[in-house]
PDB file of N, CA and C in Angstrom:
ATOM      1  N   UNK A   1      -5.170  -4.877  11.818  1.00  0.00           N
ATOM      2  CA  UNK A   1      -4.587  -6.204  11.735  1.00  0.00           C
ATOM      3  C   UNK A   1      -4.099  -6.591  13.128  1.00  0.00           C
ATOM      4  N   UNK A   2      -4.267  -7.942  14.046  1.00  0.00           N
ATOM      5  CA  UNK A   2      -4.203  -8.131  14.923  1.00  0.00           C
ATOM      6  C   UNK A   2      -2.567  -8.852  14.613  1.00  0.00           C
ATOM      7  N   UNK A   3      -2.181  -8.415  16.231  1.00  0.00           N
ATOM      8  CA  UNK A   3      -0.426  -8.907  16.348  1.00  0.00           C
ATOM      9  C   UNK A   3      -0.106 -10.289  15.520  1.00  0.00           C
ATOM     10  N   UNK A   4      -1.026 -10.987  16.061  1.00  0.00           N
ATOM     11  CA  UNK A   4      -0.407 -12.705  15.379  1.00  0.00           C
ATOM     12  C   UNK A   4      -1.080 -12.237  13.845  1.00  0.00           C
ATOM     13  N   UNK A   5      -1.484 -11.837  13.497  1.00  0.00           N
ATOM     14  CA  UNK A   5      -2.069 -11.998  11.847  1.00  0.00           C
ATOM     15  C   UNK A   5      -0.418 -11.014  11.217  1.00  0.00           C
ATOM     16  N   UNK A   6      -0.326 -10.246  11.766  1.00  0.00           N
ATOM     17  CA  UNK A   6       1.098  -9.547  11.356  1.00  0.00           C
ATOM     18  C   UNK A   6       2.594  -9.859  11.515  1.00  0.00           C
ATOM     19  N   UNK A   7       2.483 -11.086  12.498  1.00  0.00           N
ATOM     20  CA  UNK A   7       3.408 -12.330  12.886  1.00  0.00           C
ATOM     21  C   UNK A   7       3.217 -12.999  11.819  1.00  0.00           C
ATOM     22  N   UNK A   8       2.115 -13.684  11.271  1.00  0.00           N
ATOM     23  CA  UNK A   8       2.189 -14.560  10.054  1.00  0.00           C
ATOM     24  C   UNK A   8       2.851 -13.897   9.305  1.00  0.00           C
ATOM     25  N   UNK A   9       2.029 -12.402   8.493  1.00  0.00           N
ATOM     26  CA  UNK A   9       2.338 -12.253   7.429  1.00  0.00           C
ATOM     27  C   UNK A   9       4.149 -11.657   7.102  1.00  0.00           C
ATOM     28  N   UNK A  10       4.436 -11.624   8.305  1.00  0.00           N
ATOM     29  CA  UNK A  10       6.393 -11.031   8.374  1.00  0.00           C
ATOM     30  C   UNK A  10       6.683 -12.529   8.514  1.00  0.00           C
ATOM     31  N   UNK A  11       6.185 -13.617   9.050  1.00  0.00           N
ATOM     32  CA  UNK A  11       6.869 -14.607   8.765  1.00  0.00           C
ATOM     33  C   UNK A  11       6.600 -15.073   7.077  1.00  0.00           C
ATOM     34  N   UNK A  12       5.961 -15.284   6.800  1.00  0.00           N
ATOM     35  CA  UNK A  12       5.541 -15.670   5.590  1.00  0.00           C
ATOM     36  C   UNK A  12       6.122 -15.449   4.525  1.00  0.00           C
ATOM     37  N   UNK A  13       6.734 -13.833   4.428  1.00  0.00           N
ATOM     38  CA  UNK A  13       6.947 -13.333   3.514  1.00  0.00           C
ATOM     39  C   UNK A  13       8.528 -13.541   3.857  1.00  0.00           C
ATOM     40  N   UNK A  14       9.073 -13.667   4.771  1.00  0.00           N
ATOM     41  CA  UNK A  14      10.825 -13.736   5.360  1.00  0.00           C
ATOM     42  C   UNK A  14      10.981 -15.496   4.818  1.00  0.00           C
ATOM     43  N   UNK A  15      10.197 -16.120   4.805  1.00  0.00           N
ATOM     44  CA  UNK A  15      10.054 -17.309   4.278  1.00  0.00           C
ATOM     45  C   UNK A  15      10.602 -17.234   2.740  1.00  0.00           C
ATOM     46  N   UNK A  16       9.799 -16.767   2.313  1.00  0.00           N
ATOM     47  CA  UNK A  16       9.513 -16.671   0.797  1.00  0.00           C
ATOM     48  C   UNK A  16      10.958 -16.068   0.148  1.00  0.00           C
ATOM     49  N   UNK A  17      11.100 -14.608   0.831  1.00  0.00           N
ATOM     50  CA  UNK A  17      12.216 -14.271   0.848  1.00  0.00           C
ATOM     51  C   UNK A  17      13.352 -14.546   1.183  1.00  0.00           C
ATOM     52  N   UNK A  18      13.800 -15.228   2.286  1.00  0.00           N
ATOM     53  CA  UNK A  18      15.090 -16.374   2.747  1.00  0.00           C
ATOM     54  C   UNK A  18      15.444 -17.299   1.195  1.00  0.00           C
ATOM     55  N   UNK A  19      13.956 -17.735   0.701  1.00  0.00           N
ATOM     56  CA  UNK A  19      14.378 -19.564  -0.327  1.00  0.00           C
ATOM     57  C   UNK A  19      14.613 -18.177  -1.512  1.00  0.00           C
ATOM     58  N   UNK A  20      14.215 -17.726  -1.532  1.00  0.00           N
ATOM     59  CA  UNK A  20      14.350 -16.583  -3.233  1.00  0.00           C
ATOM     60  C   UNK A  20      16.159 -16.297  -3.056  1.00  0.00           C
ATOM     61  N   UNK A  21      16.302 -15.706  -1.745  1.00  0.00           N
ATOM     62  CA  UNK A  21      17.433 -15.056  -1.579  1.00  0.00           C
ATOM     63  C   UNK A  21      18.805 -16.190  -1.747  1.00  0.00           C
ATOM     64  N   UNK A  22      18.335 -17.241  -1.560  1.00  0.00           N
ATOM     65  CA  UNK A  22      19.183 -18.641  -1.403  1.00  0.00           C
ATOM     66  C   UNK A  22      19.334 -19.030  -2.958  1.00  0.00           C
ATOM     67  N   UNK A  23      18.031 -19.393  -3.568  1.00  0.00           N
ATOM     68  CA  UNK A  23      18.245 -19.988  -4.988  1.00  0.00           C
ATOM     69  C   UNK A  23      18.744 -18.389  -6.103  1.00  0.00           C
ATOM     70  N   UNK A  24      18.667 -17.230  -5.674  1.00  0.00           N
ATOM     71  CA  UNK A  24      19.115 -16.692  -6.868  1.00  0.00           C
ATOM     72  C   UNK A  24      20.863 -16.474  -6.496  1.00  0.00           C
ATOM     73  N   UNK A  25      21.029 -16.841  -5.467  1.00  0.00           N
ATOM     74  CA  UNK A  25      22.913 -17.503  -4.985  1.00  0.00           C
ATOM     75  C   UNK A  25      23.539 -18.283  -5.811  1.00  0.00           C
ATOM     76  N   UNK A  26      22.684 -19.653  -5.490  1.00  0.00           N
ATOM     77  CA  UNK A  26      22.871 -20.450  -6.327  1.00  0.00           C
ATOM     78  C   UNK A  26      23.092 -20.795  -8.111  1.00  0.00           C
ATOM     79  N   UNK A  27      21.740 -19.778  -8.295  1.00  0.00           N
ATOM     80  CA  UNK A  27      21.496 -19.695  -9.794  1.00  0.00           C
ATOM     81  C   UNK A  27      22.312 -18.776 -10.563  1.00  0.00           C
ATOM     82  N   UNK A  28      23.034 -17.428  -9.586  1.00  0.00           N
ATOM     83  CA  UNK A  28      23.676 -16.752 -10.481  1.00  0.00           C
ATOM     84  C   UNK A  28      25.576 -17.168 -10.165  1.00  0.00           C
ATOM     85  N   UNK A  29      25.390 -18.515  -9.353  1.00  0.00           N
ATOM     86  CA  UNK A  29      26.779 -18.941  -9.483  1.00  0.00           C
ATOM     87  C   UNK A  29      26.966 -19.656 -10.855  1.00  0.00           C
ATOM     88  N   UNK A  30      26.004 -20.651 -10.734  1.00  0.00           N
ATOM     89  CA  UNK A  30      25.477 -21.797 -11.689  1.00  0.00           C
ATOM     90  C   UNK A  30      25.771 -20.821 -13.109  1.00  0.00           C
ATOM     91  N   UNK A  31      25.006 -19.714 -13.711  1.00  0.00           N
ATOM     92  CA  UNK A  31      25.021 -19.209 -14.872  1.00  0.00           C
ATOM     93  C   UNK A  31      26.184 -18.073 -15.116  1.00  0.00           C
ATOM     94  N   UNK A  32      26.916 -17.390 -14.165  1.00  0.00           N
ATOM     95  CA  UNK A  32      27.167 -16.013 -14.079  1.00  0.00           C
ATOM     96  C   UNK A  32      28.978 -16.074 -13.863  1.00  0.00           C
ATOM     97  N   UNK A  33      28.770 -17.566 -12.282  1.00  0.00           N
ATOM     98  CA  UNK A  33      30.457 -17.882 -12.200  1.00  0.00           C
ATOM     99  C   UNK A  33      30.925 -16.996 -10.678  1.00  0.00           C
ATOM    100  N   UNK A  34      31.590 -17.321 -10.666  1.00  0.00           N
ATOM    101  CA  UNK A  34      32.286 -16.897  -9.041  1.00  0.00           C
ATOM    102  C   UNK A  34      33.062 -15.310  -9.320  1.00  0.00           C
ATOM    103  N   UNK A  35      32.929 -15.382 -10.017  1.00  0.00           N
ATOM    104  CA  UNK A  35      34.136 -13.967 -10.258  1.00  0.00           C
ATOM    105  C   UNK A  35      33.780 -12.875  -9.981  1.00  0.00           C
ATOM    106  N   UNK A  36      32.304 -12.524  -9.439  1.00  0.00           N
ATOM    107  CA  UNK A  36      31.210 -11.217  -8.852  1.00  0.00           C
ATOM    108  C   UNK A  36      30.016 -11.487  -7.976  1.00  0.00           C
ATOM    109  N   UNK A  37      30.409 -11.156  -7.339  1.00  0.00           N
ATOM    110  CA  UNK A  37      28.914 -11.770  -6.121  1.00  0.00           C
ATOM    111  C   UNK A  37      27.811 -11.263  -6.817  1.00  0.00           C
ATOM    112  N   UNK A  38      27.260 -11.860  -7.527  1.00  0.00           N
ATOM    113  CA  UNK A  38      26.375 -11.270  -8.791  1.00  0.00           C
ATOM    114  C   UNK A  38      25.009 -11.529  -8.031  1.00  0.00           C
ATOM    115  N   UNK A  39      24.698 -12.445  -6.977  1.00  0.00           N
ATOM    116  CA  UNK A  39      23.300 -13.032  -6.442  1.00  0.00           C
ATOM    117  C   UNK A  39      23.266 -11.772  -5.263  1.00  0.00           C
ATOM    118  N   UNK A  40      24.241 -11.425  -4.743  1.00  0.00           N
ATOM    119  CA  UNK A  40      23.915 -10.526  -3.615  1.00  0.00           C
ATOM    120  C   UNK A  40      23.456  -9.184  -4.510  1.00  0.00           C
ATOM    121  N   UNK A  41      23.975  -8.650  -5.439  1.00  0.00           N
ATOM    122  CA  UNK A  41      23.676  -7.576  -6.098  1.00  0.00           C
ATOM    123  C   UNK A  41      22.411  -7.663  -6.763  1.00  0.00           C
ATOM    124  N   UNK A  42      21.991  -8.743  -7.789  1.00  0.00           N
ATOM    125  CA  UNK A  42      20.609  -9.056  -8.155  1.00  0.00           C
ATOM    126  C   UNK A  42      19.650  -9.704  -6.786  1.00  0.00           C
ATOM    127  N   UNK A  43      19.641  -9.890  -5.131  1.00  0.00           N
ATOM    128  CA  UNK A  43      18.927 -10.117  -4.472  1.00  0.00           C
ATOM    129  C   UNK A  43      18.516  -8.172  -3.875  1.00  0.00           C
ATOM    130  N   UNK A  44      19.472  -7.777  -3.565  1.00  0.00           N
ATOM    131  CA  UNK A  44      19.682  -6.402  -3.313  1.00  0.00           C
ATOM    132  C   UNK A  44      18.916  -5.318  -3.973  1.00  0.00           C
ATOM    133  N   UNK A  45      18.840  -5.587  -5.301  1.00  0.00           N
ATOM    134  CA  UNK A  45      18.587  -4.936  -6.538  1.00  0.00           C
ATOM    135  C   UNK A  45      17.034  -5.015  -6.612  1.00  0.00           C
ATOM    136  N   UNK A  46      16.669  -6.238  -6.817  1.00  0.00           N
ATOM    137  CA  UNK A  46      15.344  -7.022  -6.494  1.00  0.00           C
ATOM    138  C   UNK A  46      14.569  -6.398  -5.481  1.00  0.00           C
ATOM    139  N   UNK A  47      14.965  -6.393  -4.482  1.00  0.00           N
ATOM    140  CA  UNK A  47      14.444  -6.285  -3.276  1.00  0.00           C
ATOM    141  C   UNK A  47      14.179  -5.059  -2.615  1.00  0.00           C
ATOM    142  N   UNK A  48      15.234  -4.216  -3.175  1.00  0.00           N
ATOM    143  CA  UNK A  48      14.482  -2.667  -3.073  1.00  0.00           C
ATOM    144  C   UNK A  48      13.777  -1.927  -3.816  1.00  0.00           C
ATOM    145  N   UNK A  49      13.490  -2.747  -5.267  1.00  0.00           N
ATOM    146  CA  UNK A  49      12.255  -2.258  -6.165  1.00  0.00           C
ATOM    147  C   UNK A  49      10.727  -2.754  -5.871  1.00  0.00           C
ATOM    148  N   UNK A  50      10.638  -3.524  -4.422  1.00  0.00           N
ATOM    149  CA  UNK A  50       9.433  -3.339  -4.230  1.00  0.00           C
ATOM    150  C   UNK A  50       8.964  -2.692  -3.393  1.00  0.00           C
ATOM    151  N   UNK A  51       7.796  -2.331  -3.792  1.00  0.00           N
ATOM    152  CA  UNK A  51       6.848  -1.057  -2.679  1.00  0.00           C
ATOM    153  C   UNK A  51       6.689  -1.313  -1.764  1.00  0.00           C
ATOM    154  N   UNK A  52       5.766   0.056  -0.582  1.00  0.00           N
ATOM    155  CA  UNK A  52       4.963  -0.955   0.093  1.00  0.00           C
ATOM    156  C   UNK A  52       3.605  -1.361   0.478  1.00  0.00           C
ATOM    157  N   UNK A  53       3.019  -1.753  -0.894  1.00  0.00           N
ATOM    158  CA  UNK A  53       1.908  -1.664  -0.842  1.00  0.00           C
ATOM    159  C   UNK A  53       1.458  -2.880   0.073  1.00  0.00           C
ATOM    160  N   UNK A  54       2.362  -4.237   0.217  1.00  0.00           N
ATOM    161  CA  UNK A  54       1.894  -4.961   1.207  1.00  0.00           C
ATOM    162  C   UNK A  54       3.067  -4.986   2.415  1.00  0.00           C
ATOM    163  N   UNK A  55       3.019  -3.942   3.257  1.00  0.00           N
ATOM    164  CA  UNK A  55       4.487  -3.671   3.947  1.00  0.00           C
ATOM    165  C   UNK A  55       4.882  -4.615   4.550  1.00  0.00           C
ATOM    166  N   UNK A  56       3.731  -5.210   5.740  1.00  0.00           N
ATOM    167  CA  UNK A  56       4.673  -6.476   6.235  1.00  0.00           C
ATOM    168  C   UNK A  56       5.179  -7.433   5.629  1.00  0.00           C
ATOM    169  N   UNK A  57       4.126  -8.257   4.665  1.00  0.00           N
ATOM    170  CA  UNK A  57       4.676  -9.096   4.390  1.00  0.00           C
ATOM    171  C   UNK A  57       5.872  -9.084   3.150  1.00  0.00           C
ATOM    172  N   UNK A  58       5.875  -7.874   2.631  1.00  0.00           N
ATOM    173  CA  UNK A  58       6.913  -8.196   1.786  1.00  0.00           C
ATOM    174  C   UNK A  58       7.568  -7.243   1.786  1.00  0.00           C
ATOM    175  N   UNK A  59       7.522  -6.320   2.405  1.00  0.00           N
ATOM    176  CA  UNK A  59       8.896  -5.041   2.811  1.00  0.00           C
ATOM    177  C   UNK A  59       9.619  -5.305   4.156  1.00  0.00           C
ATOM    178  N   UNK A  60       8.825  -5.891   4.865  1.00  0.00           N
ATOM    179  CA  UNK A  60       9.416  -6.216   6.589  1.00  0.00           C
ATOM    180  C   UNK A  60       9.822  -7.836   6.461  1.00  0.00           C
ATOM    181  N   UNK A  61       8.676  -8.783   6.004  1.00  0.00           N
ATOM    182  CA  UNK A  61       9.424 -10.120   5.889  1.00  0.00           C
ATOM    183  C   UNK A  61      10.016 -10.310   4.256  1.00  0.00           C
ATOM    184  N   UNK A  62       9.464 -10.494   3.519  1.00  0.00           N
ATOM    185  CA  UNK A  62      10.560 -10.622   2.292  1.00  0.00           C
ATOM    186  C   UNK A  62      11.682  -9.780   1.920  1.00  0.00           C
ATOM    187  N   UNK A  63      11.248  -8.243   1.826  1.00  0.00           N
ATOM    188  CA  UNK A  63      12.320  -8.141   1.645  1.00  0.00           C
ATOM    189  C   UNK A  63      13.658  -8.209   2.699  1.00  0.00           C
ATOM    190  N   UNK A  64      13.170  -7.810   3.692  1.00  0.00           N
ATOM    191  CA  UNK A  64      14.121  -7.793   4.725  1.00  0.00           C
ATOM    192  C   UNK A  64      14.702  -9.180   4.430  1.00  0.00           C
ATOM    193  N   UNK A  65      14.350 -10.102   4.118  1.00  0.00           N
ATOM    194  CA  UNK A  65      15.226 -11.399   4.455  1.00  0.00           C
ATOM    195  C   UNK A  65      16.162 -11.348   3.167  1.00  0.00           C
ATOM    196  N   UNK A  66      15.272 -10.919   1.757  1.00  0.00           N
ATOM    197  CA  UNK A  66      16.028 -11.270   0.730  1.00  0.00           C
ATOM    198  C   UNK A  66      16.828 -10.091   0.398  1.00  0.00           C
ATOM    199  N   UNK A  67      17.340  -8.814   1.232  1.00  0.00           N
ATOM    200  CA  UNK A  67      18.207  -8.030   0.487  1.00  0.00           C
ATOM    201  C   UNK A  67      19.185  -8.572   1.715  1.00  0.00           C
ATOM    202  N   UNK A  68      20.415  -8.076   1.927  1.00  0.00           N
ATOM    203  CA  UNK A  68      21.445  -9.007   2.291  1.00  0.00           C
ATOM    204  C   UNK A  68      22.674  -7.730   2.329  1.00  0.00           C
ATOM    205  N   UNK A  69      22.639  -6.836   3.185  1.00  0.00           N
ATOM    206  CA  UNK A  69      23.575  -6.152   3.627  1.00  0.00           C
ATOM    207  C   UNK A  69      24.980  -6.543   4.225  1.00  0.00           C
ATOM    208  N   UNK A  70      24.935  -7.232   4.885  1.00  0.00           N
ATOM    209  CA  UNK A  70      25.707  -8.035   5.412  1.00  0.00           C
ATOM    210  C   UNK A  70      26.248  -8.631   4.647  1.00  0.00           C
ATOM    211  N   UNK A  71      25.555  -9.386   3.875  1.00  0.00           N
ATOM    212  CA  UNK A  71      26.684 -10.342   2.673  1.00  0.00           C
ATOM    213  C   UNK A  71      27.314  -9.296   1.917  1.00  0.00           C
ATOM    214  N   UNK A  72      26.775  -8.367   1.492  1.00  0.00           N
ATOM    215  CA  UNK A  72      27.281  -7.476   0.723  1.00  0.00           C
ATOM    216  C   UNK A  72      28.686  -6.786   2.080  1.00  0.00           C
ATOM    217  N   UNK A  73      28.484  -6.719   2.819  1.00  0.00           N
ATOM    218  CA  UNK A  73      30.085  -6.250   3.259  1.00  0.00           C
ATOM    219  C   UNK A  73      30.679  -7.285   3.655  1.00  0.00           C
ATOM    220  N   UNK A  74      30.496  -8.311   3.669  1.00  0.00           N
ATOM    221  CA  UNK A  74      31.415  -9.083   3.991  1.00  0.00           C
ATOM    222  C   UNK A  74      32.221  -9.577   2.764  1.00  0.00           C
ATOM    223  N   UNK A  75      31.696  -9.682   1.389  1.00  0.00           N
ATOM    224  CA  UNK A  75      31.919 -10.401   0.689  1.00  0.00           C
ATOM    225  C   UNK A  75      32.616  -8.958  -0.428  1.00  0.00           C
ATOM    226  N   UNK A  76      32.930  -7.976  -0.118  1.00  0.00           N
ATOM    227  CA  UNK A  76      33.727  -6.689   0.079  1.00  0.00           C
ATOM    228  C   UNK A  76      34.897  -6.568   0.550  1.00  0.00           C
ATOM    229  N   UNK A  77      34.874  -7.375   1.715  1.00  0.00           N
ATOM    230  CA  UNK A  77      36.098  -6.813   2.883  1.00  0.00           C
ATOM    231  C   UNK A  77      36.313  -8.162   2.224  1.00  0.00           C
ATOM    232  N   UNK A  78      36.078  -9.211   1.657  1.00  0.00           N
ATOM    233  CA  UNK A  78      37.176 -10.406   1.508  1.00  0.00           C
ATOM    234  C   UNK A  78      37.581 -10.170   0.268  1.00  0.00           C
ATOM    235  N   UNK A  79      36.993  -9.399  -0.990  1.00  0.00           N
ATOM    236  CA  UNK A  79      37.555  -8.538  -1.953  1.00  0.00           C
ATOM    237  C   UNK A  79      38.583  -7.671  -1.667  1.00  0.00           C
ATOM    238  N   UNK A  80      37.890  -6.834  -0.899  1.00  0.00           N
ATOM    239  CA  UNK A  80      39.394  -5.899  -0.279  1.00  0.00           C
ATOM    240  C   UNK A  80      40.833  -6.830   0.031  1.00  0.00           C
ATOM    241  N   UNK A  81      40.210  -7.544   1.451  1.00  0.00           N
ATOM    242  CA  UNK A  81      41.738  -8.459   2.104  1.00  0.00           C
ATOM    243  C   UNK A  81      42.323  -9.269   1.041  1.00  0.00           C
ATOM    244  N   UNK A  82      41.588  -9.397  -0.239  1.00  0.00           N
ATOM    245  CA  UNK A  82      42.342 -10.495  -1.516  1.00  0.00           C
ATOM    246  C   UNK A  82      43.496  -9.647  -1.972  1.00  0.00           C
ATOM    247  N   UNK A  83      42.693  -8.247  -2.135  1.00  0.00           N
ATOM    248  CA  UNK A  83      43.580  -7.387  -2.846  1.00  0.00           C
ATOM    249  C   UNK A  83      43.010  -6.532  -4.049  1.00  0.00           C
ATOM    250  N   UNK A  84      41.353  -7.578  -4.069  1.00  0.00           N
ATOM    251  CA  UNK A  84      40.236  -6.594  -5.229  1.00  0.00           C
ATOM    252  C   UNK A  84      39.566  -5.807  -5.021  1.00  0.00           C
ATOM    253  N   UNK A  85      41.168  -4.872  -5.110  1.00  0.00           N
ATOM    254  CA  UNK A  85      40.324  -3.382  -4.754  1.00  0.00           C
ATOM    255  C   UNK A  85      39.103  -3.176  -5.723  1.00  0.00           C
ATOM    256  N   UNK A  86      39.698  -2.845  -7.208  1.00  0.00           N
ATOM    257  CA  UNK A  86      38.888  -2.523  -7.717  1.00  0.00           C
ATOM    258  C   UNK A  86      37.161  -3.450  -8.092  1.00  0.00           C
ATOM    259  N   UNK A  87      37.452  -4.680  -7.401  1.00  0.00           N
ATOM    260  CA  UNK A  87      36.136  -5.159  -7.672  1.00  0.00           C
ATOM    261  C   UNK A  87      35.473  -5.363  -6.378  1.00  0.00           C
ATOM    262  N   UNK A  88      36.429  -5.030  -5.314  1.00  0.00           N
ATOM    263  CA  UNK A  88      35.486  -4.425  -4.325  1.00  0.00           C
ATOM    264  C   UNK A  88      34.435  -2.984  -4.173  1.00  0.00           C
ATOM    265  N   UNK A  89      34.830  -2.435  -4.729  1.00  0.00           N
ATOM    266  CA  UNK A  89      34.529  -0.958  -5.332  1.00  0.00           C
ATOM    267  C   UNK A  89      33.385  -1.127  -6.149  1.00  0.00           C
ATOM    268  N   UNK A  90      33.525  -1.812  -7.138  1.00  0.00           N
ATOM    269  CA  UNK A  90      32.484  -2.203  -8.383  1.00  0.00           C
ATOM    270  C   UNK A  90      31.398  -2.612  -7.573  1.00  0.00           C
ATOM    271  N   UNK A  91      31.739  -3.942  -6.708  1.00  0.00           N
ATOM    272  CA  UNK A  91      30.774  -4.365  -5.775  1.00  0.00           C
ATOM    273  C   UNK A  91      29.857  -3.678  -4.995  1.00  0.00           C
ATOM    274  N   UNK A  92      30.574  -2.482  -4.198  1.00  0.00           N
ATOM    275  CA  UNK A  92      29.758  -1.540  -3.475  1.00  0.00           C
ATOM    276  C   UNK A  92      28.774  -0.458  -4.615  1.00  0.00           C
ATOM    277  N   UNK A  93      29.393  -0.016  -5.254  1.00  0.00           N
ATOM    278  CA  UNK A  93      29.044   0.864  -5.866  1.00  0.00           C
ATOM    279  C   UNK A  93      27.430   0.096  -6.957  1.00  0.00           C
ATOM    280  N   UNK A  94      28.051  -0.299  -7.456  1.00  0.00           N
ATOM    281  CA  UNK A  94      26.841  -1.354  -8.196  1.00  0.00           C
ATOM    282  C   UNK A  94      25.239  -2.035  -7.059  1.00  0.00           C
ATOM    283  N   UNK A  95      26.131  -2.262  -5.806  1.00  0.00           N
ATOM    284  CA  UNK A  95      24.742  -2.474  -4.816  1.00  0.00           C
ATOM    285  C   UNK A  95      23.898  -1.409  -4.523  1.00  0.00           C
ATOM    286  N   UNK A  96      24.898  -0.099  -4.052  1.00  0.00           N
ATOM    287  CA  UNK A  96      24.427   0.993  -3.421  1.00  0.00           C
ATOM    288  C   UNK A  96      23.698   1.644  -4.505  1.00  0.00           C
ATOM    289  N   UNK A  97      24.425   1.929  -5.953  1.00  0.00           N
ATOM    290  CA  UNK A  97      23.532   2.744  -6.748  1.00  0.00           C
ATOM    291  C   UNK A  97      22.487   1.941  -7.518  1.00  0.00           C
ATOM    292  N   UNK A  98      22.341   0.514  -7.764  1.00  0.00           N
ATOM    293  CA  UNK A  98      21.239   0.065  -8.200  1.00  0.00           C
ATOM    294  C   UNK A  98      20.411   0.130  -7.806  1.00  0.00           C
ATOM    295  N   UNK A  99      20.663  -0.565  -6.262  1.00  0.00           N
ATOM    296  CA  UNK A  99      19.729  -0.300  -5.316  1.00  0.00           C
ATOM    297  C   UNK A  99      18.506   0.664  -5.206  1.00  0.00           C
ATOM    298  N   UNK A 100      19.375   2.069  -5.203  1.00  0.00           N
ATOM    299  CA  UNK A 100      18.790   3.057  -4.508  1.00  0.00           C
ATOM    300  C   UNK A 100      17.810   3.635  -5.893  1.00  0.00           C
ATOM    301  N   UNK A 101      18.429   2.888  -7.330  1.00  0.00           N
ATOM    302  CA  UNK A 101      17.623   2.790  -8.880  1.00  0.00           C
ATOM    303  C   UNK A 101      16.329   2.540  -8.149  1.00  0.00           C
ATOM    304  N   UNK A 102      16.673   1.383  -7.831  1.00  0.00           N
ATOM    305  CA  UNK A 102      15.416   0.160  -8.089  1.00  0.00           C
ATOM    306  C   UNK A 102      14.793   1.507  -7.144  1.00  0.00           C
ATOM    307  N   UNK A 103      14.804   1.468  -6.029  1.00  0.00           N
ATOM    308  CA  UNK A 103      13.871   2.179  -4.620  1.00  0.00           C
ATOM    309  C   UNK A 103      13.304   2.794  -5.720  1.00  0.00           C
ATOM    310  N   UNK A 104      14.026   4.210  -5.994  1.00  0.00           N
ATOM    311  CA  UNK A 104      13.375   5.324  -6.906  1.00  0.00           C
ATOM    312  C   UNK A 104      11.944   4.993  -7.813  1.00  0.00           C
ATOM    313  N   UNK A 105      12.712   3.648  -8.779  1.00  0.00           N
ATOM    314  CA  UNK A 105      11.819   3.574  -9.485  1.00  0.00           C
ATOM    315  C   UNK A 105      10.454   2.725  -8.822  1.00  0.00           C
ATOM    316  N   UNK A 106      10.590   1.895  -7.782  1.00  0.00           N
ATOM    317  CA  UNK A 106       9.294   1.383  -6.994  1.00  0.00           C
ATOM    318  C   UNK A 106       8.297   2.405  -6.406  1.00  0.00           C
ATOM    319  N   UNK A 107       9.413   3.619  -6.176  1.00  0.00           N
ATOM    320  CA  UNK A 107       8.091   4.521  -5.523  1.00  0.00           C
ATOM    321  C   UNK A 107       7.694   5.582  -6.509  1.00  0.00           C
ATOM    322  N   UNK A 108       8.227   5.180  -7.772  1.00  0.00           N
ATOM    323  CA  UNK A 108       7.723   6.181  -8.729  1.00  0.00           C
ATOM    324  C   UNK A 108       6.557   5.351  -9.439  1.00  0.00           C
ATOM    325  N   UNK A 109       6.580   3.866  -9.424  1.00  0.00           N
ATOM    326  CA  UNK A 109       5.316   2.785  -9.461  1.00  0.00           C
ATOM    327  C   UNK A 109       4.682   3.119  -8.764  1.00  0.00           C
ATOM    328  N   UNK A 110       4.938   3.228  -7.403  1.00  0.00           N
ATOM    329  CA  UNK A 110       3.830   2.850  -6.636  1.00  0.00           C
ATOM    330  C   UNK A 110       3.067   4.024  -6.906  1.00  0.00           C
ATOM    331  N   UNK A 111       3.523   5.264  -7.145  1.00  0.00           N
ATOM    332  CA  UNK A 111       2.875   6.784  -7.102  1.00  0.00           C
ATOM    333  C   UNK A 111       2.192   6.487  -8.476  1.00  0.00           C
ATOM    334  N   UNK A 112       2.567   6.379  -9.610  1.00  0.00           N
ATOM    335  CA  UNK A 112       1.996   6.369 -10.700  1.00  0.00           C
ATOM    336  C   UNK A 112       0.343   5.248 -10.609  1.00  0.00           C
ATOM    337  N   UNK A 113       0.545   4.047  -9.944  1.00  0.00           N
ATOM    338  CA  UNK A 113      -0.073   3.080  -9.714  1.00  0.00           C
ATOM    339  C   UNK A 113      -1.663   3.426  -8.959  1.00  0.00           C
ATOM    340  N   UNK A 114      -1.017   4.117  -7.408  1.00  0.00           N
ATOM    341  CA  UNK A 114      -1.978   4.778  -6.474  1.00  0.00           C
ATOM    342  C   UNK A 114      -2.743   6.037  -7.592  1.00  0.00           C
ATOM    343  N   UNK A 115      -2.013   6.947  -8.651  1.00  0.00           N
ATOM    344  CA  UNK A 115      -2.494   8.063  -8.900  1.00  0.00           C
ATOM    345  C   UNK A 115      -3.626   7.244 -10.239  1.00  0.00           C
ATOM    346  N   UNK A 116      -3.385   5.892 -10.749  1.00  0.00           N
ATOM    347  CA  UNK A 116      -4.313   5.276 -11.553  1.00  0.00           C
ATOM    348  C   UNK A 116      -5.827   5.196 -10.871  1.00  0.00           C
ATOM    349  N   UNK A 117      -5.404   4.426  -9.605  1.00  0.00           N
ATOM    350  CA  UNK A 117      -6.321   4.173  -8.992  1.00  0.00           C
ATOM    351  C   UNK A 117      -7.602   4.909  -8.353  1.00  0.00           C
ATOM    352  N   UNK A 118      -6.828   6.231  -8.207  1.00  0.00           N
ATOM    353  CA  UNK A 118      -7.709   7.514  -7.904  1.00  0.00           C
ATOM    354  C   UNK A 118      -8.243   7.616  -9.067  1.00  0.00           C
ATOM    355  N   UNK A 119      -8.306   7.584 -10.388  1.00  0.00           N
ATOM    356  CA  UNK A 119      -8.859   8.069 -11.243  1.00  0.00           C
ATOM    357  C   UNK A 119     -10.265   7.861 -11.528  1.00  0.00           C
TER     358      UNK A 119
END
């Protein structure tokens, strides 16, 4: 794959991933309510259950845009400085171990998926 064809496809997919990462903000304020950063945890969550079967464009540009580390500590430490401890805690803990769910189970897809394909 030539440099600019791998420029598209990390842009493309950071695209895709930026508006996903934005409207499921929105959507899990809209349904869910302010009381749990519920969009950073379901963008987070999301985003490390995919493989990499198409790496740039959607492990380097999508997901990279749509998981959100950063929001996730920031929006922690203003839990903490409120005084929610304990739903700062919930917060971390719920990102870090779903997260690392989702990973598990993407590369236990992707293995099961690749071992179809050999068949």
């Amino acid at each position: 794959m030539s440099a600019l064809a791998s420029i598209l496809s990390i842009g493309a997919g950071a695209t895709v991933g930026a508006s996903c990462r934005y409207y499921i903000g929105v959507l899990s304020l809209q349904y869910l309510g302010k009381t749990f950063p519920y969009g950073t945890l379901i963008s987070n969550v999301v985003g490390t259950l995919l493989s990499e079967t198409y790496r740039l464009m959607l492990l380097v540009g999508l997901t990279g845009s749509l998981t959100t580390m950063s929001t996730l500590s920031y929006e922690s430490l203003e839990m903490l400085s409120g005084g929610d401890y304990g739903q700062a805690l919930l917060n971390i803990l719920l990102n870090v171990g779903l997260s690392l769910l989702a990973a598990s189970l993407g590369v236990m897809l992707a293995k099961y998926g690749f071992n179809l394909a050999q068949s």
